[in-house]
Protein backbone atom coordinates (compact mmCIF):
# COMPACT_ATOMS: atom_id res chain seq x y z
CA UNK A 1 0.00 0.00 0.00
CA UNK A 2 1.31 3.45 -1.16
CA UNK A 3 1.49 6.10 2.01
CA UNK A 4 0.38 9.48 1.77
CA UNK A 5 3.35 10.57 4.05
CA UNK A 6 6.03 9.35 1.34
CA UNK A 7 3.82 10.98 -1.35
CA UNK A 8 6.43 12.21 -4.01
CA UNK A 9 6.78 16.49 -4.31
CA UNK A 10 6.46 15.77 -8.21
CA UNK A 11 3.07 14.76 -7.80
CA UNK A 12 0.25 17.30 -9.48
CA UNK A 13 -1.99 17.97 -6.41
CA UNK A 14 -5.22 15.66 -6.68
CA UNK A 15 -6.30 12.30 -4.99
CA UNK A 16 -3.33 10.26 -7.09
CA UNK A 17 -0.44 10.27 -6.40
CA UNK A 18 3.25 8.07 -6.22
CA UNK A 19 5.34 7.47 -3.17
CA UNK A 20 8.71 6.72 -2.67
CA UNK A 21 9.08 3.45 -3.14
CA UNK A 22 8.86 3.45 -6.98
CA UNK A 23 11.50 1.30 -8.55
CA UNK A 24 11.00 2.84 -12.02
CA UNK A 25 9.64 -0.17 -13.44
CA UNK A 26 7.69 2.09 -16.24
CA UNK A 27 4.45 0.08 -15.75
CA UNK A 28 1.98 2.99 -14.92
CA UNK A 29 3.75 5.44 -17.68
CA UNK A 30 2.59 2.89 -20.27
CA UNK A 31 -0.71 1.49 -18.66
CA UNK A 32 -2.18 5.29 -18.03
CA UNK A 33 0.16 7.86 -20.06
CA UNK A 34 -2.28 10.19 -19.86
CA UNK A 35 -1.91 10.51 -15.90
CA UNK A 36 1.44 9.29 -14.72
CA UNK A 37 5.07 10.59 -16.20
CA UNK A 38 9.08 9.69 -15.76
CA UNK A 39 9.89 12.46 -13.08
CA UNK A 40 13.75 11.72 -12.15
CA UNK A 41 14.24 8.26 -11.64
CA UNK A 42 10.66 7.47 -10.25
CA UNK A 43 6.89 8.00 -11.52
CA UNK A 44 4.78 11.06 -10.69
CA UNK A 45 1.32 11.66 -11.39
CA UNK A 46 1.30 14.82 -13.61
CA UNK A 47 -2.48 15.13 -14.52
CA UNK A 48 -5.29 14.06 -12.69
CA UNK A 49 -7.96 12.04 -14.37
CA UNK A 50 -10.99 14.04 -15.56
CA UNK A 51 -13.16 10.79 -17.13
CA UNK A 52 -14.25 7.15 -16.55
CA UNK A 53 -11.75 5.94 -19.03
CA UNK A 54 -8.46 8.06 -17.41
CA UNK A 55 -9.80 7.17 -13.77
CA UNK A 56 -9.97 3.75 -14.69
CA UNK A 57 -6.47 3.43 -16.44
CA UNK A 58 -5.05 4.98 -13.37
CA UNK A 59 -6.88 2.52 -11.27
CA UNK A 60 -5.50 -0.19 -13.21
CA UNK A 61 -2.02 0.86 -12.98
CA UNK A 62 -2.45 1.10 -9.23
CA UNK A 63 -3.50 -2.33 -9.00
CA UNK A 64 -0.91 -3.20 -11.70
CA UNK A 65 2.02 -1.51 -9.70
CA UNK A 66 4.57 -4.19 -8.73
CA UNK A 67 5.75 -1.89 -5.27
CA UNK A 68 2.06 -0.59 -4.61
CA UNK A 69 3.55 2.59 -4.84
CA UNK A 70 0.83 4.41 -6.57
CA UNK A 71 -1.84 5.56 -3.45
CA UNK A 72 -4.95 7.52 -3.42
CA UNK A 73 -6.16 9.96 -0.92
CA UNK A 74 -9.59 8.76 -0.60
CA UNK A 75 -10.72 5.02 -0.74
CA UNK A 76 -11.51 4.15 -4.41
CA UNK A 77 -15.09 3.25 -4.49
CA UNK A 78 -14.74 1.54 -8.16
CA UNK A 79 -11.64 -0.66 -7.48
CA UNK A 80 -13.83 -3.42 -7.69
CA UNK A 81 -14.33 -2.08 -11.30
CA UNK A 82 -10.58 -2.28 -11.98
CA UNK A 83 -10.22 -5.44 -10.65
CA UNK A 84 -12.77 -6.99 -12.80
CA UNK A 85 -11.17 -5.41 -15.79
CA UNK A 86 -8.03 -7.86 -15.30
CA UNK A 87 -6.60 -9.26 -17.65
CA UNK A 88 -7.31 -6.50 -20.47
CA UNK A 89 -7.79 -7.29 -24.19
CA UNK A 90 -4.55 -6.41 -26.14
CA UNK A 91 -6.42 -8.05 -29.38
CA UNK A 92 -8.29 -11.10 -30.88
CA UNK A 93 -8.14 -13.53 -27.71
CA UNK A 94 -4.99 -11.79 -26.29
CA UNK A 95 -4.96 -10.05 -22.73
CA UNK A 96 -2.47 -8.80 -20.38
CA UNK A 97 -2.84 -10.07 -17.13
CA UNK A 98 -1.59 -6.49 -14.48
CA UNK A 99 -0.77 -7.29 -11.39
CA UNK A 100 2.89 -6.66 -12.40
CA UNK A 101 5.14 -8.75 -9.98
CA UNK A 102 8.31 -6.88 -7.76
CA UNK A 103 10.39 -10.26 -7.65
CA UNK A 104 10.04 -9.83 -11.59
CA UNK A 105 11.01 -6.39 -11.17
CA UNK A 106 7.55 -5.52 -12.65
CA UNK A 107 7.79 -7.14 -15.78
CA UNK A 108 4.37 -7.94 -18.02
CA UNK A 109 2.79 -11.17 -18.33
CA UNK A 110 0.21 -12.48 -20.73
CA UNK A 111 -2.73 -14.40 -21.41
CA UNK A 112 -3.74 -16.17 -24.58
CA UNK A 113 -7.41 -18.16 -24.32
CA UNK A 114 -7.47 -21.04 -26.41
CA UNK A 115 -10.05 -23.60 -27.00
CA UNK A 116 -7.68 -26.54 -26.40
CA UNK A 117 -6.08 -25.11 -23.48
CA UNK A 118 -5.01 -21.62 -21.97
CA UNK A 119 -1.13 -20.24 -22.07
CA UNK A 120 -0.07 -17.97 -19.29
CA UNK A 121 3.12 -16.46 -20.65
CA UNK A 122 5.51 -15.38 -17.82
CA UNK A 123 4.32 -15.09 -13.98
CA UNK A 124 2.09 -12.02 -12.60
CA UNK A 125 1.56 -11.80 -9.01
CA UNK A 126 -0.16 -14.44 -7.60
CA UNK A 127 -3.47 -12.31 -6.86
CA UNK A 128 -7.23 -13.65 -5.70
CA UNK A 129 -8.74 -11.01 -7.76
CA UNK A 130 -6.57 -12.37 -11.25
CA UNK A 131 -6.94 -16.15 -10.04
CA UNK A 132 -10.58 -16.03 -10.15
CA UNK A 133 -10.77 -14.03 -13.83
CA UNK A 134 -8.34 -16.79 -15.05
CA UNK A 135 -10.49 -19.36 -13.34
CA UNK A 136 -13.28 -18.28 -15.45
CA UNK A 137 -11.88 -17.71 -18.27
CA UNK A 138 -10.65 -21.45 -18.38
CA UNK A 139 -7.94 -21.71 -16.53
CA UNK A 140 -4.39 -22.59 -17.26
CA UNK A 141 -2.82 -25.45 -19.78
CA UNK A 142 0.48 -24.35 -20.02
CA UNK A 143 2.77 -21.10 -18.31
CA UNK A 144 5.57 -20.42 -20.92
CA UNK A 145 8.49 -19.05 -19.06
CA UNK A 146 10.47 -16.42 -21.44
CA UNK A 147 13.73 -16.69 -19.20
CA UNK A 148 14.98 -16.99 -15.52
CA UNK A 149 14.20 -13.63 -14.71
CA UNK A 150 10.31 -13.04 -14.95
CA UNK A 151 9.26 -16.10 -13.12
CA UNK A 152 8.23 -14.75 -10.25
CA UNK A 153 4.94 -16.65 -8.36
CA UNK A 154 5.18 -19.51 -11.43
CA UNK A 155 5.07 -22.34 -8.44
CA UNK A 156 1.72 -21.39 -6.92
CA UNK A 157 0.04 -20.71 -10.61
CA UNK A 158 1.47 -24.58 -11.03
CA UNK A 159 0.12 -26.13 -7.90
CA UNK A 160 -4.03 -24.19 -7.75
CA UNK A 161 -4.13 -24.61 -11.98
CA UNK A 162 -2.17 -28.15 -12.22
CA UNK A 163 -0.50 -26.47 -15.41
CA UNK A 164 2.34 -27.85 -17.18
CA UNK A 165 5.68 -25.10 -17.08
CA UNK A 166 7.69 -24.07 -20.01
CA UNK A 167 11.36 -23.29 -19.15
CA UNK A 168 14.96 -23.67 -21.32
CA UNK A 169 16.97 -26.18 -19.26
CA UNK A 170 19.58 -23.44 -19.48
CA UNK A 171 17.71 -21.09 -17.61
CA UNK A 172 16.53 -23.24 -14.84
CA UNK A 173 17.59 -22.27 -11.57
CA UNK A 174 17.19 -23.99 -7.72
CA UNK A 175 13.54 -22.07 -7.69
CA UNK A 176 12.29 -23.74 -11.04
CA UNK A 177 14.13 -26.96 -11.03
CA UNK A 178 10.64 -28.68 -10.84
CA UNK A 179 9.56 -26.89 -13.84
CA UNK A 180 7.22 -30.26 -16.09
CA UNK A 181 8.73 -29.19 -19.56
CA UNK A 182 12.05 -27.99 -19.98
CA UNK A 183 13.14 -27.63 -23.42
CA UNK A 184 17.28 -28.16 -24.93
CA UNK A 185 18.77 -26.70 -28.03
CA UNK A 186 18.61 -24.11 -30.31
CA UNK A 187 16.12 -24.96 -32.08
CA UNK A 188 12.39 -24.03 -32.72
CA UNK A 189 9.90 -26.16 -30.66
CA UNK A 190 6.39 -26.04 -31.83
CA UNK A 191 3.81 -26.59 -28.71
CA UNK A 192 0.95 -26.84 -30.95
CA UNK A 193 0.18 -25.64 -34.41
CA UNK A 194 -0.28 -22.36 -34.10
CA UNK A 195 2.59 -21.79 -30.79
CA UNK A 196 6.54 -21.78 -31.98
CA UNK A 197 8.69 -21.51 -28.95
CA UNK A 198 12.10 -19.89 -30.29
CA UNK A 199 15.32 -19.74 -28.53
CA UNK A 200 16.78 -16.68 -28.53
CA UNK A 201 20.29 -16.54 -26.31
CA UNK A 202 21.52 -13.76 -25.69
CA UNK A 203 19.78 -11.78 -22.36
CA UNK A 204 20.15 -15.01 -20.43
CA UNK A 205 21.61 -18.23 -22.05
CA UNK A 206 18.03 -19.76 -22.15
CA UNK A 207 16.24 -17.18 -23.31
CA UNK A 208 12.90 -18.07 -25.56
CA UNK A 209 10.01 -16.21 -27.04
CA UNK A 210 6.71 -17.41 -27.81
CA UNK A 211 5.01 -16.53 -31.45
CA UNK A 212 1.12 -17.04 -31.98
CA UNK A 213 -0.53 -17.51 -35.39
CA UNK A 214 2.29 -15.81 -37.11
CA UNK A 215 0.65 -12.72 -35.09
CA UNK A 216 1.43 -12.12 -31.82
CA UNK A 217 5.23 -12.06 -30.32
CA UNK A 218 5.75 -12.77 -26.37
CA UNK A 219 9.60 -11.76 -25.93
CA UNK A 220 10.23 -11.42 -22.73
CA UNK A 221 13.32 -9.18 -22.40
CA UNK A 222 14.75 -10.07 -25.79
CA UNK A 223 13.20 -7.28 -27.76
CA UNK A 224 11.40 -4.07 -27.13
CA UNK A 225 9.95 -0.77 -28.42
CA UNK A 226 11.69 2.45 -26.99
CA UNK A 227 10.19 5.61 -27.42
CA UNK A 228 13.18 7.23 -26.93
CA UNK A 229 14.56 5.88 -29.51
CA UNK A 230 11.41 5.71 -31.69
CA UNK A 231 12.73 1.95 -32.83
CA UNK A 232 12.89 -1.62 -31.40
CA UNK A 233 15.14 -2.19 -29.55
CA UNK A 234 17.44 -4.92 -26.59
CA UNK A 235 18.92 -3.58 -23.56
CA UNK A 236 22.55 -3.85 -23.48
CA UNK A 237 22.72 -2.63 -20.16
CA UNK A 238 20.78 -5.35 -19.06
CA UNK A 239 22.53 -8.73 -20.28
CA UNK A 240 23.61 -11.32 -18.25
CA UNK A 241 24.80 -13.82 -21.16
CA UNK A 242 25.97 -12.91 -24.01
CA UNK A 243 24.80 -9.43 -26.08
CA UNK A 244 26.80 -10.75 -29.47
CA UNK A 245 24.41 -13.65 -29.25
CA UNK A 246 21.32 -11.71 -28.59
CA UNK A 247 22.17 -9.85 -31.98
CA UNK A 248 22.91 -13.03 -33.89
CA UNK A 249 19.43 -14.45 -31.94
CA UNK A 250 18.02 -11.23 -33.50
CA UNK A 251 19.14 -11.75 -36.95
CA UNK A 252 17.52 -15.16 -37.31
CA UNK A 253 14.41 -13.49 -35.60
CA UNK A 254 14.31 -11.42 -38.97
CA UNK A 255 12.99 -14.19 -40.66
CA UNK A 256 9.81 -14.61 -38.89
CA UNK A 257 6.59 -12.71 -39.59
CA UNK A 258 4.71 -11.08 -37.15
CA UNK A 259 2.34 -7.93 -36.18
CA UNK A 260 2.89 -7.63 -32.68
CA UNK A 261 5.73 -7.95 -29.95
CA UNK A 262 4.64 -7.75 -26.44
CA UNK A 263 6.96 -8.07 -24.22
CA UNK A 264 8.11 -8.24 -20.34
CA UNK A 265 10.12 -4.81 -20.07
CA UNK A 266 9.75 -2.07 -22.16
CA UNK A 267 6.97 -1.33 -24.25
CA UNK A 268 4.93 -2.94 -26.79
CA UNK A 269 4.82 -2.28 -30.52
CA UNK A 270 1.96 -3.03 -33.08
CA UNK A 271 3.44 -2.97 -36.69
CA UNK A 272 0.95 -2.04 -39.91
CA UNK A 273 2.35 -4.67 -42.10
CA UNK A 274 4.64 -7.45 -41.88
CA UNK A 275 7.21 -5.56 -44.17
CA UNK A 276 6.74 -2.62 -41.52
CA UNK A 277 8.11 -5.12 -38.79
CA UNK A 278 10.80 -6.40 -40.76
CA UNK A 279 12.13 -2.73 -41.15
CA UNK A 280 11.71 -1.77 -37.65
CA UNK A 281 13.95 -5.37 -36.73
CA UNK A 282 16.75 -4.05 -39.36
CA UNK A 283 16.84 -0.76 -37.74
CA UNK A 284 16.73 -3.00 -34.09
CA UNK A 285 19.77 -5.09 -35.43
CA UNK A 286 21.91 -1.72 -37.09
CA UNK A 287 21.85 0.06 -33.76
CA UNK A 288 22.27 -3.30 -31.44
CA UNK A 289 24.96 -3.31 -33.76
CA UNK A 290 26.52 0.08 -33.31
CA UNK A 291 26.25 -0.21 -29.55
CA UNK A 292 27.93 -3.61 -29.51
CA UNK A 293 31.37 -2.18 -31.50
């Protein structure tokens, strides 16, 4: 729970606000840009909502918020609303889940309904208010784990859904060494028809990414969009294996075709075409390049 006492001076005055314990995770900037903002190395809220549709964005990134940093100064009759709102439609039968995890250092995970079985991709927090949405939305088949990093409460979405876990053997750790499926190699592994599971090396040695019907791409922290930069992008300053691999990982990714990548950190990026996507991974792969020299 945020408290008003640590409430951050950057704050617009209002009933919203951040505290002190942001970790810069980014989540609320993306979830509700119209109310929160980078101020310094933390979130601020920098404009109060003034609808339904801001309020409830804002109440979603509260609930979203990995620390609980984001507060409000009087009790949010309509968090019930927000709650029930979990996980949102990204597209088709695509959702993001919230409830951003710390121990994942607030990374995103995903939801993808399927009549043959549901795919969890990466760990959220382990919340009653998600638990029961995923409960009736089918429940869980499988939880693909992008890397080592984002797996945060994987062991009790395994033990209340009885789903099987995806994990690269070379990302397996002393927390996920129970994990049902864990995959070897370098090459493509398809799960079902329309689910490829490709390795990827490169952030961590056992990196993979999930792509659906040719549509939708679950990277983990493999590939991102920065608006900074205003391309995709992979965060050199964040890999623990190998970043010559990740760009060699990246050049093979070229030959895939897809409209979306969603993934863990950073933000997501919705191409118009597939020949749109392929120039936006060039760029990616020229300045992974240049930074790499």
């Amino acid at each position: 729970m945020a408290h008003l006492n640590l409430r951050r001076p950057e704050n617009v005055s209002g009933d919203f606000y951040v505290d002190t314990s942001c970790i810069d995770c980014d989540t609320c900037r993306w979830m509700a840009p119209q109310v929160f903002t980078e101020a310094g190395d933390q979130s601020a809220v920098y404009h109060q909502p003034i609808n339904e549709a801001e309020r409830l964005s804002a109440l979603q990134a509260l609930l979203a918020c990995p620390t609980s940093s984001i507060g409000t100064i009087e009790k949010p009759q309509d968090i019930k609303v927000a709650q029930l709102s979990f996980p949102i439609l990204v597209e088709d039968n695509v959702y993001h889940c919230g409830y951003h995890s710390e121990n994942s250092f607030g990374a995103a995970s995903y939801f993808i309904q399927l009549p043959e079985g549901n795919v969890l991709v990466d760990s959220p927090r382990f919340t009653p208010p998600l638990v029961k949405q995923l409960e009736n939305m089918g429940g869980i088949r499988y939880m693909f784990l992008t890397h080592r990093d984002d797996v945060a409460d994987h062991q009790k979405f395994a033990e209340h859904f009885k789903c099987d876990r995806i994990l690269h053997s070379d990302d397996i750790t002393g927390g996920t060494r129970n994990v049902e499926i864990q995959l070897t190699g370098t090459e493509p592994f398809e799960l079902t028809p329309d689910l490829l599971i490709i390795p990827v090396p490169g952030h961590s040695k056992g990196h993979t990414i999930l792509l659906y019907k040719n549509k939708f791409l679950f990277t983990g922290d493999h590939l991102a969009w920065s608006d900074r930069l205003q391309h995709l992008y992979a965060f050199p300053d964040f890999c623990w294996y190998s970043y010559s691999e990740q760009i060699k990982s990246m050049r093979k990714l070229v030959n895939y075709s897809f409209e979306w990548v969603l993934p863990g950190h950073g933000r997501r990026y919705h191409a118009d075409s597939y020949e749109t996507m392929r120039q936006q991974m060039q760029k990616c792969i020229e300045w992974m390049e240049s930074v790499n020299k």
